[in-house]
N, C-alpha and C. Protein backbone atom coordinates (compact mmCIF):
# COMPACT_ATOMS: atom_id res chain seq x y z
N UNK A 1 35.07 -37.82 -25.42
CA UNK A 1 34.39 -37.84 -24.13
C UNK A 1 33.27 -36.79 -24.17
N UNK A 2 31.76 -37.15 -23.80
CA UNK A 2 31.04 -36.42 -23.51
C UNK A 2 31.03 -35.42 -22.53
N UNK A 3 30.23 -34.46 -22.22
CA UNK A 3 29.47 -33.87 -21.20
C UNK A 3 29.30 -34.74 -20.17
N UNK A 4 28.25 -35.94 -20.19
CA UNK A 4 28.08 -36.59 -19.11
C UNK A 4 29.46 -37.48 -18.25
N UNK A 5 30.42 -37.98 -18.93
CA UNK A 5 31.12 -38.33 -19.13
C UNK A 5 31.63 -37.77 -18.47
N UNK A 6 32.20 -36.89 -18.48
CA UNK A 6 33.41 -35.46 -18.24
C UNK A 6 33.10 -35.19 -16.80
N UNK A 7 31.47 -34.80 -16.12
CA UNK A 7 30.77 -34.62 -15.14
C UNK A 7 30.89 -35.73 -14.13
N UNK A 8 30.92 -36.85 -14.75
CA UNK A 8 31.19 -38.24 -13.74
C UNK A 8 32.56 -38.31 -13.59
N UNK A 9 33.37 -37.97 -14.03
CA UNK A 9 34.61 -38.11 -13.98
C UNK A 9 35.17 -37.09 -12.44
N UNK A 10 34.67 -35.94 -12.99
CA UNK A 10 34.79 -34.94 -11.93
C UNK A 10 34.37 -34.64 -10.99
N UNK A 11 33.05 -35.66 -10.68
CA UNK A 11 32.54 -35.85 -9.34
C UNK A 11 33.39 -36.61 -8.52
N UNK A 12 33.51 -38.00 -9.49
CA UNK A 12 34.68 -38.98 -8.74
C UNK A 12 35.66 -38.67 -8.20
N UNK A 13 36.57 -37.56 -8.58
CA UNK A 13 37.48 -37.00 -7.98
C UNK A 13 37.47 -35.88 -7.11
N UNK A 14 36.09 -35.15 -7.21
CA UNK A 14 35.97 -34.51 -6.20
C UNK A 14 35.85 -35.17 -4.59
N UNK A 15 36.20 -34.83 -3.32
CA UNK A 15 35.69 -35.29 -2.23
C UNK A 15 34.96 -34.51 -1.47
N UNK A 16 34.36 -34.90 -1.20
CA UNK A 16 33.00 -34.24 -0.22
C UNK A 16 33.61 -33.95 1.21
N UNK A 17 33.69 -32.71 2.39
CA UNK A 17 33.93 -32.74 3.02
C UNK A 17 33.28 -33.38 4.17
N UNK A 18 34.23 -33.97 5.37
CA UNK A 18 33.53 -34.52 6.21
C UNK A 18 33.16 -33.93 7.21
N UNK A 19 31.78 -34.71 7.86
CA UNK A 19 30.83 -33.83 8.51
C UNK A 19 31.73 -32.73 9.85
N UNK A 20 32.53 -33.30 10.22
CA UNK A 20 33.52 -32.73 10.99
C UNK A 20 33.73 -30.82 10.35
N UNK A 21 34.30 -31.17 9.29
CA UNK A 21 34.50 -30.08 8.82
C UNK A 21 33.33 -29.04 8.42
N UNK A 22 32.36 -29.53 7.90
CA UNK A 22 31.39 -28.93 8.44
C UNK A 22 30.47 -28.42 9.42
N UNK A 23 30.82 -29.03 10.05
CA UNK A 23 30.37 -28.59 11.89
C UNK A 23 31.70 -27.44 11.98
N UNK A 24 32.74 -27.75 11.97
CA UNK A 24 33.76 -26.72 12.31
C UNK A 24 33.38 -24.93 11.07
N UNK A 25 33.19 -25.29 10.27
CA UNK A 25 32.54 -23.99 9.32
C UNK A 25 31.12 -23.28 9.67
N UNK A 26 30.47 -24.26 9.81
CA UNK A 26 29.28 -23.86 10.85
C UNK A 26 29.74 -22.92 11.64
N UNK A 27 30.38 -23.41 12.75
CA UNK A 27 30.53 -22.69 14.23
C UNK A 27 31.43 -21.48 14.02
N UNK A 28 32.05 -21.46 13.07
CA UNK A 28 32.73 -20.52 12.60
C UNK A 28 32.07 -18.87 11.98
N UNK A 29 30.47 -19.44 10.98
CA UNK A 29 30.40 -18.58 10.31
C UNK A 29 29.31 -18.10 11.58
N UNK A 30 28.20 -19.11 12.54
CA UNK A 30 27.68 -18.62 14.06
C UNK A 30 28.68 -17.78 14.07
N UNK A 31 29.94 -17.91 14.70
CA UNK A 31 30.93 -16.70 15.59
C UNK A 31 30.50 -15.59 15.05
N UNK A 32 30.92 -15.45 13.65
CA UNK A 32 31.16 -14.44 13.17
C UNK A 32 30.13 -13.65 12.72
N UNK A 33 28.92 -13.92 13.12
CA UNK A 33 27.90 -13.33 12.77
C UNK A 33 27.65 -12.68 14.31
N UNK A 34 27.96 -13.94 15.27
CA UNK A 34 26.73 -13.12 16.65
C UNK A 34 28.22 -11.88 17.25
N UNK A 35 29.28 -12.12 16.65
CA UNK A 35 30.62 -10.90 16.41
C UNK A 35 29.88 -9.78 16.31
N UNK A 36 29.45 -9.41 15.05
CA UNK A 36 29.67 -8.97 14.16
C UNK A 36 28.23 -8.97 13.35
N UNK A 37 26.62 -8.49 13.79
CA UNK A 37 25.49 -8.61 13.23
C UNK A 37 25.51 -7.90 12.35
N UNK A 38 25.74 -6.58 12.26
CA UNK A 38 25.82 -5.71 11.18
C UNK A 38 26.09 -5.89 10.02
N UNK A 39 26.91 -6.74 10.09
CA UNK A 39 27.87 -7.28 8.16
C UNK A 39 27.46 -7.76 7.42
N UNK A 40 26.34 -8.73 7.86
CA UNK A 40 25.34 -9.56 6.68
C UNK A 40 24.10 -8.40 6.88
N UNK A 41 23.77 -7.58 7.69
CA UNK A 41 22.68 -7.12 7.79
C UNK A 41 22.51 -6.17 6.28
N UNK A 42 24.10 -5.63 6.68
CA UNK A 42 24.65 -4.55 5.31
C UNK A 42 24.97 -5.31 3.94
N UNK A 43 25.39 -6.39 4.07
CA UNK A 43 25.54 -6.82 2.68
C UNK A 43 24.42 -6.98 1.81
N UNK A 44 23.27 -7.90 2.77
CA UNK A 44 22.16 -8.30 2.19
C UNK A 44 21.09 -7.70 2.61
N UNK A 45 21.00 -6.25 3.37
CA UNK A 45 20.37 -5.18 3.71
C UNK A 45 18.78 -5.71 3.50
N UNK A 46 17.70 -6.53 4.07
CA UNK A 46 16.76 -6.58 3.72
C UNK A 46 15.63 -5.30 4.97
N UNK A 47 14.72 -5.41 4.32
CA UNK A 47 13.66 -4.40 5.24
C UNK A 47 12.94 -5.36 6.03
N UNK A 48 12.84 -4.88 7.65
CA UNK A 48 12.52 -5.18 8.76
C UNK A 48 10.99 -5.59 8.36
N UNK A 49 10.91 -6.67 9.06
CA UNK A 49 9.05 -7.04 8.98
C UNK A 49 8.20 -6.19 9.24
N UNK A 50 6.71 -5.84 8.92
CA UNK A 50 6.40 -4.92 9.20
C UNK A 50 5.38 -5.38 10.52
N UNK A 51 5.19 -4.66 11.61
CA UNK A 51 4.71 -4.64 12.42
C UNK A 51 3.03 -5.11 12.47
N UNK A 52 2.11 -5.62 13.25
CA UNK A 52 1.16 -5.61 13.03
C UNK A 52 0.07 -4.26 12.93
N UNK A 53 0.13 -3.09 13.57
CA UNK A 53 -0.08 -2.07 12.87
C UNK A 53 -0.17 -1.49 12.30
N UNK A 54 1.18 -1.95 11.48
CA UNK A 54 1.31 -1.07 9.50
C UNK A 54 0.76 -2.11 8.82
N UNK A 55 0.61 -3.89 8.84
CA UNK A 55 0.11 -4.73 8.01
C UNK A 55 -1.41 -4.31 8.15
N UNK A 56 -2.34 -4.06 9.57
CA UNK A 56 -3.16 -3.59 9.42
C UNK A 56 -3.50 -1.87 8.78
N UNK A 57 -2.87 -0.99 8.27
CA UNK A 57 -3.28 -0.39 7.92
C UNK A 57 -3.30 -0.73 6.90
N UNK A 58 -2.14 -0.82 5.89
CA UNK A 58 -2.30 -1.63 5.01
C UNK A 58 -3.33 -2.11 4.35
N UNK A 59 -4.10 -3.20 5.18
CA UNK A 59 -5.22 -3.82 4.88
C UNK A 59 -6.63 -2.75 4.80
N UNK A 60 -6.81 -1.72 5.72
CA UNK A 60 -7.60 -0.79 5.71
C UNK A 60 -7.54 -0.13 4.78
N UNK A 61 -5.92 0.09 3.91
CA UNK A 61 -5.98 0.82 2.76
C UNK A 61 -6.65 0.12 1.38
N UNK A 62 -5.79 -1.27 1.60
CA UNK A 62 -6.49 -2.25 0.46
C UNK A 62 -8.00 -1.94 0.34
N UNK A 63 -8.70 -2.21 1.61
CA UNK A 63 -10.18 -2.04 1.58
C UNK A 63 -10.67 -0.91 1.48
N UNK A 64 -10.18 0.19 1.41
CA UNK A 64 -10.84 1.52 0.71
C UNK A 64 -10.54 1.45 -0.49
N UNK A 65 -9.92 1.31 -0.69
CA UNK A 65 -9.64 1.15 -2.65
C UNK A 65 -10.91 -0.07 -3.43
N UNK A 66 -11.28 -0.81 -2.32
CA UNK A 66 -12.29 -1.55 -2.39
C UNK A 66 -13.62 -0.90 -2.63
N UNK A 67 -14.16 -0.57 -1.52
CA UNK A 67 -14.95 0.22 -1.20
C UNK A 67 -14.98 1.50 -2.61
N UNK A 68 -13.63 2.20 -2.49
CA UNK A 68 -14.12 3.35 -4.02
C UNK A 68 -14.60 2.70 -4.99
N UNK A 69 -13.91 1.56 -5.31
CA UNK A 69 -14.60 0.42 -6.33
C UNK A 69 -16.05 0.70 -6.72
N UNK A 70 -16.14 0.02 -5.48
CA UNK A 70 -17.83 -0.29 -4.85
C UNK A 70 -18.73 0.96 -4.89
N UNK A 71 -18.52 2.52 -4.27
CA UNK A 71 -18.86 3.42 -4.68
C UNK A 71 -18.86 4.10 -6.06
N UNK A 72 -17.72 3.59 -7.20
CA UNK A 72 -18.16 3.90 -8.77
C UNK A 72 -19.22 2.78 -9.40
N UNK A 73 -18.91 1.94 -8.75
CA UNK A 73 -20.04 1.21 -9.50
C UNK A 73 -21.85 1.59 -8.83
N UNK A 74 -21.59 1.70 -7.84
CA UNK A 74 -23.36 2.41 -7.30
C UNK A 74 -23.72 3.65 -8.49
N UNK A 75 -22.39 4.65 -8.11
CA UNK A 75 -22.59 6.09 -8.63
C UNK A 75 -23.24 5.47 -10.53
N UNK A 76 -22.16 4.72 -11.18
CA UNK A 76 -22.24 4.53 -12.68
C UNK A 76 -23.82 4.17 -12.61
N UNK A 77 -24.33 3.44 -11.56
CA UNK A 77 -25.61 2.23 -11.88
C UNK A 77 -26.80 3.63 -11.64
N UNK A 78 -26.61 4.67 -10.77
CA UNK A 78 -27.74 5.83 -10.52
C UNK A 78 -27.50 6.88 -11.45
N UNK A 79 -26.00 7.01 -12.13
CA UNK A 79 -26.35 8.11 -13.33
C UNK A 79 -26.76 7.49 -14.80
N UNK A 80 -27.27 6.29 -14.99
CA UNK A 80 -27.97 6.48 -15.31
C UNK A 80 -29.50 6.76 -15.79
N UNK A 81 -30.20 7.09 -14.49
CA UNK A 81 -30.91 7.47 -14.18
C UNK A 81 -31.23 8.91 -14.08
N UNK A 82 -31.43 9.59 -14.62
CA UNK A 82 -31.47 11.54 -14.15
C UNK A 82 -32.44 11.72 -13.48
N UNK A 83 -33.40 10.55 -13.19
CA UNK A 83 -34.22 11.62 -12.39
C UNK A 83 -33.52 11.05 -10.75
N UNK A 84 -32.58 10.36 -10.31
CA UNK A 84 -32.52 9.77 -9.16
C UNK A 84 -31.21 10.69 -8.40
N UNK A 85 -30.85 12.14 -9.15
CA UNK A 85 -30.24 12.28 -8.76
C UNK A 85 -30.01 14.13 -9.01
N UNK A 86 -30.07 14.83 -7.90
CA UNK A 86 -30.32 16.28 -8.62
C UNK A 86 -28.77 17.08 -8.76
N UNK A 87 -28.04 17.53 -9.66
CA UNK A 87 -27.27 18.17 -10.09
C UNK A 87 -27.38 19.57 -9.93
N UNK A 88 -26.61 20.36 -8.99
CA UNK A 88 -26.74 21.76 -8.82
C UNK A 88 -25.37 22.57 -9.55
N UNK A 89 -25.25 23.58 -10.32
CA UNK A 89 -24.31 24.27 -10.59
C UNK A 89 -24.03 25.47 -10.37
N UNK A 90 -23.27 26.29 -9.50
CA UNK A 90 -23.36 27.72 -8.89
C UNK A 90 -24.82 27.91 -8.96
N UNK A 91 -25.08 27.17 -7.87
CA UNK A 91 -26.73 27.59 -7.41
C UNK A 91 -27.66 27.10 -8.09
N UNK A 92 -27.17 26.52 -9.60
CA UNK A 92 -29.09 26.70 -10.33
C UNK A 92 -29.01 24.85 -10.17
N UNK A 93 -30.48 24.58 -10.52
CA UNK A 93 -30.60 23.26 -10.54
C UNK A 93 -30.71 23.04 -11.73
N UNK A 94 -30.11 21.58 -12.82
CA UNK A 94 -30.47 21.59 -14.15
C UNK A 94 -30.99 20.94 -14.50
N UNK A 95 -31.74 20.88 -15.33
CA UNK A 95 -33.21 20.01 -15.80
C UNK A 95 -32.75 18.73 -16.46
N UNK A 96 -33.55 18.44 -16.62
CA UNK A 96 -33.57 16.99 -16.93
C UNK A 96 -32.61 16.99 -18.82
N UNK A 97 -33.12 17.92 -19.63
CA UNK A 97 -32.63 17.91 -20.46
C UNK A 97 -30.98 18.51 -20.48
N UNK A 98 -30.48 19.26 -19.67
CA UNK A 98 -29.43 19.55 -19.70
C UNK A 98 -28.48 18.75 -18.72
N UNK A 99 -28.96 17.41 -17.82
CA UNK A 99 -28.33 16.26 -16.79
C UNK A 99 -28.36 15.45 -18.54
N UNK A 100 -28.72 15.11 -19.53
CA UNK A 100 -28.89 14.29 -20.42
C UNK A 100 -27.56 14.70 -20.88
N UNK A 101 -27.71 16.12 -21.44
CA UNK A 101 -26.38 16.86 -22.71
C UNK A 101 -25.17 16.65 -21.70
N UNK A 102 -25.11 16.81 -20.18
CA UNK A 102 -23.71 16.44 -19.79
C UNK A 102 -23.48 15.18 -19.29
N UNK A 103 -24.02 14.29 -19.64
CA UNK A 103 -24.14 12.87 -18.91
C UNK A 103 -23.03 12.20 -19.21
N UNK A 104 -22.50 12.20 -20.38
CA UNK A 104 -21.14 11.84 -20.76
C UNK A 104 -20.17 12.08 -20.17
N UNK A 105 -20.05 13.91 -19.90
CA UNK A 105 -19.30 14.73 -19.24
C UNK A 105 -18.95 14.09 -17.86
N UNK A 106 -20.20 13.96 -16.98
CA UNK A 106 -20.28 13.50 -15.66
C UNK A 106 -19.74 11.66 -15.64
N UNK A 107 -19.99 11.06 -16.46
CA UNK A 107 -20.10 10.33 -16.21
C UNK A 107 -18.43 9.97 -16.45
N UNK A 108 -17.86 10.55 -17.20
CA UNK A 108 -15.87 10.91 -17.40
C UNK A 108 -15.58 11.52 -16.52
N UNK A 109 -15.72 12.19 -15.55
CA UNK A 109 -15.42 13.20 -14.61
C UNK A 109 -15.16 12.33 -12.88
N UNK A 110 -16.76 11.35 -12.79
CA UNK A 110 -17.10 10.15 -11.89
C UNK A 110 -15.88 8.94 -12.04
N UNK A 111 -15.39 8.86 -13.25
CA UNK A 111 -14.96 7.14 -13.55
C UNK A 111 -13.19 8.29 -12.96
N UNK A 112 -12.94 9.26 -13.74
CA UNK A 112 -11.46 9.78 -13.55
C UNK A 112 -11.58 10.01 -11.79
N UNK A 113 -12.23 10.49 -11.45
CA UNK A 113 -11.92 10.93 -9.62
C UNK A 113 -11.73 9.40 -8.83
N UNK A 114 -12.52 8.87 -9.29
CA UNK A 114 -12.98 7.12 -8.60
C UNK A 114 -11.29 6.67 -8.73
N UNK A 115 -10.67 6.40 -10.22
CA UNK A 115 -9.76 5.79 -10.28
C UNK A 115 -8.40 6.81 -9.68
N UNK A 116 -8.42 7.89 -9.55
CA UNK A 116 -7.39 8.55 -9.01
C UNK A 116 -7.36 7.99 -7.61
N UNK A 117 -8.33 8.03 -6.73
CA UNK A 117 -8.69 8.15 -5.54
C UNK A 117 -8.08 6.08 -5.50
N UNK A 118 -8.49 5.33 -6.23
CA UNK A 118 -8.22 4.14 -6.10
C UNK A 118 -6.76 3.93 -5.98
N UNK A 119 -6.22 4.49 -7.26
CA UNK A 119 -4.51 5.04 -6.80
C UNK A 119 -3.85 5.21 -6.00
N UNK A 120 -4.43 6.22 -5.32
CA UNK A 120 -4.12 7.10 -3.93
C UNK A 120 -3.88 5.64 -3.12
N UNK A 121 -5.24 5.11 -2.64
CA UNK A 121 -5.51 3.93 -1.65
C UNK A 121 -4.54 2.63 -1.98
N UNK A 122 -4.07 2.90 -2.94
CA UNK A 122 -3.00 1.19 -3.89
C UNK A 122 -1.62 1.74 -2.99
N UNK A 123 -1.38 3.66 -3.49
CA UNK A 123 -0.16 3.73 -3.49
C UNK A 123 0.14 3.97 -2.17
N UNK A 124 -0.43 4.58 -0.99
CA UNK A 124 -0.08 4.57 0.05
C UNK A 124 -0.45 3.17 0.78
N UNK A 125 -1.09 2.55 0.14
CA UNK A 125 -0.70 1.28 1.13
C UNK A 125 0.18 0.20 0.72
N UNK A 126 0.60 0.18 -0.73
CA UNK A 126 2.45 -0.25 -1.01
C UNK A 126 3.42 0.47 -0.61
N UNK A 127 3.27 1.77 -0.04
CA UNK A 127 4.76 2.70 0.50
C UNK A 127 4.52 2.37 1.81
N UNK A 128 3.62 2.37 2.41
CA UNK A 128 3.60 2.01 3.59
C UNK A 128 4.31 0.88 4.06
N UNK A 129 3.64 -0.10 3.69
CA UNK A 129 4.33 -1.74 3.74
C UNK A 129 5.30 -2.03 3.26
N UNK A 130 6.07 -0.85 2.45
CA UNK A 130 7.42 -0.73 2.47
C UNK A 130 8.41 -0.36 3.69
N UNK A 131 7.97 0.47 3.91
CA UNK A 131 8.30 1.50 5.36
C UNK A 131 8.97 2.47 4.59
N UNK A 132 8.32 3.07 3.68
CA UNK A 132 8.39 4.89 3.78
C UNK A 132 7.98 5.63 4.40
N UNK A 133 8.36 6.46 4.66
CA UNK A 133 8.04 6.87 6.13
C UNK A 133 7.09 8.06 5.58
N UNK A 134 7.62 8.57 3.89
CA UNK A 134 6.63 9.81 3.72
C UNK A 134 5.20 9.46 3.74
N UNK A 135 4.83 7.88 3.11
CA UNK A 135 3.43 7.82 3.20
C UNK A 135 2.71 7.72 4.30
N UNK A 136 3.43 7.85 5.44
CA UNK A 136 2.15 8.02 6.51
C UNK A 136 2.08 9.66 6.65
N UNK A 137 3.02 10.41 6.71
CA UNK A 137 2.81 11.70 6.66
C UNK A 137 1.99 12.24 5.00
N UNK A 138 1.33 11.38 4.40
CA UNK A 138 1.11 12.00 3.06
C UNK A 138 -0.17 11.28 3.16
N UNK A 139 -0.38 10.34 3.63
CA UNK A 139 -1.58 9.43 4.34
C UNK A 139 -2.40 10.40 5.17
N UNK A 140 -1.61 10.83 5.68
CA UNK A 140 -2.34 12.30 6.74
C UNK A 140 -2.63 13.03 6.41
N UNK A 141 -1.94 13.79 4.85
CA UNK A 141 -2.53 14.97 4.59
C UNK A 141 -3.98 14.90 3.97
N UNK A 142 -3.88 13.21 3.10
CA UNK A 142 -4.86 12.63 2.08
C UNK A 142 -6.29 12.69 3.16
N UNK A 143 -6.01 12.35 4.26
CA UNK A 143 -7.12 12.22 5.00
C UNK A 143 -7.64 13.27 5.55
N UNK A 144 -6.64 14.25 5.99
CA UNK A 144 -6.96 15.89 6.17
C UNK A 144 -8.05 16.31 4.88
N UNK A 145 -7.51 16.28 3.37
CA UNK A 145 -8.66 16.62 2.51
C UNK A 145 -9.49 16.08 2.87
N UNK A 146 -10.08 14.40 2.95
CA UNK A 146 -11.51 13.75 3.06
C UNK A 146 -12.19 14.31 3.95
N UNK A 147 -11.38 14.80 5.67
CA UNK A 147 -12.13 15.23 6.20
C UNK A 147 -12.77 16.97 5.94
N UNK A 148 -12.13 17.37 5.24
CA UNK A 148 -12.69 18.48 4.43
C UNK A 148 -13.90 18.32 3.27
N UNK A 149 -13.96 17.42 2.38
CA UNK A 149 -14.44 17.05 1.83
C UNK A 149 -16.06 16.62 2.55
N UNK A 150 -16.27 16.16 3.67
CA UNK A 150 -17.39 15.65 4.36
C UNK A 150 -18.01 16.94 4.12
N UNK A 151 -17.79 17.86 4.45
CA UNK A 151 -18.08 19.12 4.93
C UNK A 151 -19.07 19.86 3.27
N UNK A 152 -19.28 19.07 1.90
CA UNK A 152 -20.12 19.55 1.11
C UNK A 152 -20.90 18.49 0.46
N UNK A 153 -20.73 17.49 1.26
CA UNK A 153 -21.91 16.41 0.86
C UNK A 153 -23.34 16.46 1.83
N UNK A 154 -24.08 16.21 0.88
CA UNK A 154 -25.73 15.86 0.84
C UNK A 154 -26.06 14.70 0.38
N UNK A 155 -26.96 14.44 1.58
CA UNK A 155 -27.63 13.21 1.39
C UNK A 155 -27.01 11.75 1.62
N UNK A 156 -28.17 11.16 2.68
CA UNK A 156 -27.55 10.13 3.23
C UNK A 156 -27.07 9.23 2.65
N UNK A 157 -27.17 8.52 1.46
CA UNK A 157 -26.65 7.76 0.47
C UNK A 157 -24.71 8.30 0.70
N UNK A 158 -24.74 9.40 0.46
CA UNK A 158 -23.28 9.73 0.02
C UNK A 158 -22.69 10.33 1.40
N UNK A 159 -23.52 10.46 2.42
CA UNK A 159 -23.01 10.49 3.90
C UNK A 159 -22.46 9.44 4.39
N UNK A 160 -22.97 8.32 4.20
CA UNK A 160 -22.53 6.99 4.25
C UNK A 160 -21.92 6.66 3.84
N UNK A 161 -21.13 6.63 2.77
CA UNK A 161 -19.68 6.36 2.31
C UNK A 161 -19.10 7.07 2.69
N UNK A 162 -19.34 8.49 2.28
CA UNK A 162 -17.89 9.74 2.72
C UNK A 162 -17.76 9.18 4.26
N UNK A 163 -18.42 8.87 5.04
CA UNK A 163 -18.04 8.63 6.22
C UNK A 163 -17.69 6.70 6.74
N UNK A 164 -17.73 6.48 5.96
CA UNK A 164 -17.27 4.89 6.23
C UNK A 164 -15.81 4.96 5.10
N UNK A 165 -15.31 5.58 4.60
CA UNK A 165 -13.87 6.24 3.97
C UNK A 165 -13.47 6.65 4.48
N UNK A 166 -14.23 7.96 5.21
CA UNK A 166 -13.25 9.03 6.31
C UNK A 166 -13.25 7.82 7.51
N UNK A 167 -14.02 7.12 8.13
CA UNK A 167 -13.43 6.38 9.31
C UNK A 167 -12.63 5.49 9.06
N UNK A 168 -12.34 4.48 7.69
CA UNK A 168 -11.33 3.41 7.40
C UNK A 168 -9.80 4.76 7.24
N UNK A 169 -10.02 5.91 6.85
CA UNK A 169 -8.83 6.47 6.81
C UNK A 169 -8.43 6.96 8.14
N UNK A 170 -9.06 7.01 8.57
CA UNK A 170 -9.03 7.57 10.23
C UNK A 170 -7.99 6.72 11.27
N UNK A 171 -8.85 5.14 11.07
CA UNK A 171 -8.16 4.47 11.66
C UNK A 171 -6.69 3.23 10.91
N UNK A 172 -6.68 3.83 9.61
CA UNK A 172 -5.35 3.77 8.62
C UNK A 172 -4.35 4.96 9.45
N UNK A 173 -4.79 5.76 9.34
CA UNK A 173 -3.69 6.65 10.24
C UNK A 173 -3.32 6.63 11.31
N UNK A 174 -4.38 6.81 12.03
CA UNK A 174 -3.74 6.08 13.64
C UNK A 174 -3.21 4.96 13.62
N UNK A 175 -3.12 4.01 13.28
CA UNK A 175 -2.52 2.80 13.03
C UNK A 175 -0.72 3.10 12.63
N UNK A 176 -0.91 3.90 11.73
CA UNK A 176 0.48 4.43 10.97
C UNK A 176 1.37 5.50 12.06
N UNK A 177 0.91 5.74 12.63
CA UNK A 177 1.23 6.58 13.75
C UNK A 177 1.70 5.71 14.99
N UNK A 178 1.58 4.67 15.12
CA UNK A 178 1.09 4.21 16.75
C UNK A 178 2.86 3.43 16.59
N UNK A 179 3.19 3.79 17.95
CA UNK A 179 4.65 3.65 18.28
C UNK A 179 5.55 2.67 17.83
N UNK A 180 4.36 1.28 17.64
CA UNK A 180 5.64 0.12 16.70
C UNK A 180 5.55 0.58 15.28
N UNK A 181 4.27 1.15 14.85
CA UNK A 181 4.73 1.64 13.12
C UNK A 181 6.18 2.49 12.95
N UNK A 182 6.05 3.59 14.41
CA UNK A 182 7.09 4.71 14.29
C UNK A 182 8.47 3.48 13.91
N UNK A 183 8.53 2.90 15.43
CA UNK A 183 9.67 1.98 15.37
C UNK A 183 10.31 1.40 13.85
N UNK A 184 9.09 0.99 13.13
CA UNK A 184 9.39 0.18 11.70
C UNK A 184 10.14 1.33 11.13
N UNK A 185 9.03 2.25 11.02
CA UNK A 185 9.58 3.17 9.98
C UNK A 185 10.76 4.02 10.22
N UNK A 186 11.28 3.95 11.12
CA UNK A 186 12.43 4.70 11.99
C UNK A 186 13.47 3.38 11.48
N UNK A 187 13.60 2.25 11.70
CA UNK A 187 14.04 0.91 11.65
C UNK A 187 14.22 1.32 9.53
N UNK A 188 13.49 1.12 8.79
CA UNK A 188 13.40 1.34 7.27
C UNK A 188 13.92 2.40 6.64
N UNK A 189 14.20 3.87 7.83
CA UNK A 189 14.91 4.58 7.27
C UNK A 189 16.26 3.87 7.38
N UNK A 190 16.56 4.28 8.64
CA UNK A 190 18.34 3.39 8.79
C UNK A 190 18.80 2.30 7.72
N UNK A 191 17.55 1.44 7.50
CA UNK A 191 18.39 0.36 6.64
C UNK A 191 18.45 1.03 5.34
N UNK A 192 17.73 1.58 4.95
CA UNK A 192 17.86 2.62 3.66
C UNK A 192 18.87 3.24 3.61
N UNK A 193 19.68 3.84 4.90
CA UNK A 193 20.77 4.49 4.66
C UNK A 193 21.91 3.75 4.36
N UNK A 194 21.95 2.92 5.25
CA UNK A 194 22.70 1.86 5.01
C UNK A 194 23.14 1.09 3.64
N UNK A 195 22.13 1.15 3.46
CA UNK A 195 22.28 0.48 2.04
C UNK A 195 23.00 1.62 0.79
N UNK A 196 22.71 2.60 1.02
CA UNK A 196 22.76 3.86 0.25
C UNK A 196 24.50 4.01 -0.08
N UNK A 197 25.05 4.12 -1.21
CA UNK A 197 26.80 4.03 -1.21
C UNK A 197 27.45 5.41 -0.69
């Protein structure tokens, strides 16, 4: 006797319950749930939807990580250019021949900050949309630096980003803050605990 064989055999003798009895298991496992919500909540512990506030920050975060994108590629396309761009170092300005000898330098220095900073914008807006609760408090501090950061740029070119970053982070935070985020993330700790042995 085959496999297939063996399988037909054992269907035939199986019986299928009737719909009766399934309506009666139904209403049974209803009871015991609207009993008793907690028990599947804990077994199969999933994380609460996220609110439209945290999906929108979220999205504000996605799009700064965009945007830094978008700002290394301007920055890469004007260094190479030296004259489009003046380089000051504790005070002195450096000439054209010495923007040449560190151009490499700068130009490794530009691509490493860009992609850290892209990081930053990936990783707090996957902890977020998790509902960790540290990345909105770490979201805050990130944005505390930028708005420090405004404070030694020149020139409208780079006023204009630092400040279309500092306002997408601005309103990433308030967003992360605003009472149904709290709720989520208040909601994501608990089930975290829960889950925890």
């Amino acid at each position: 006797m085959n496999e297939m064989e063996l399988l037909r055999e054992l269907a035939e003798e199986t019986s299928l319950p009737a719909p009766a009895e399934l309506d009666a298991a139904r209403a049974r496992l209803t009871a015991a749930i609207a009993a008793n919500p907690a028990v599947p909540a804990a077994a199969g512990a999933l994380r609460p939807a996220a609110p439209a506030p945290v999906l929108d920050a979220v999205r504000l975060m996605y799009g700064g990580a965009a945007g830094t994108v978008a700002q290394l590629i301007i920055a890469l396309v004007f260094l190479g250019d030296s004259k489009a761009y003046h380089l000051t170092v504790l005070g002195h300005h450096l000439t054209t021949a010495q923007l040449s000898h560190l151009r490499p330098l700068i130009i490794t220095l530009v691509i490493a900050v860009a992609l850290v900073l892209v990081a930053l914008w990936l990783w707090m807006a996957r902890a977020a949309g998790q509902g960790k609760s540290w990345a909105r408090t770490m979201s805050t501090v990130l944005f505390g630096l930028a708005t420090l950061q405004l404070t030694g740029i020149h020139g409208v070119a780079q006023l204009f980003w630092a400040m279309l970053t500092w306002l997408t982070g601005l309103v990433a935070v308030w967003l992360l803050w605003r009472p149904a985020s709290t709720a989520f993330f208040r909601r994501c700790r608990q089930a975290a605990l829960t889950r925890a042995p």
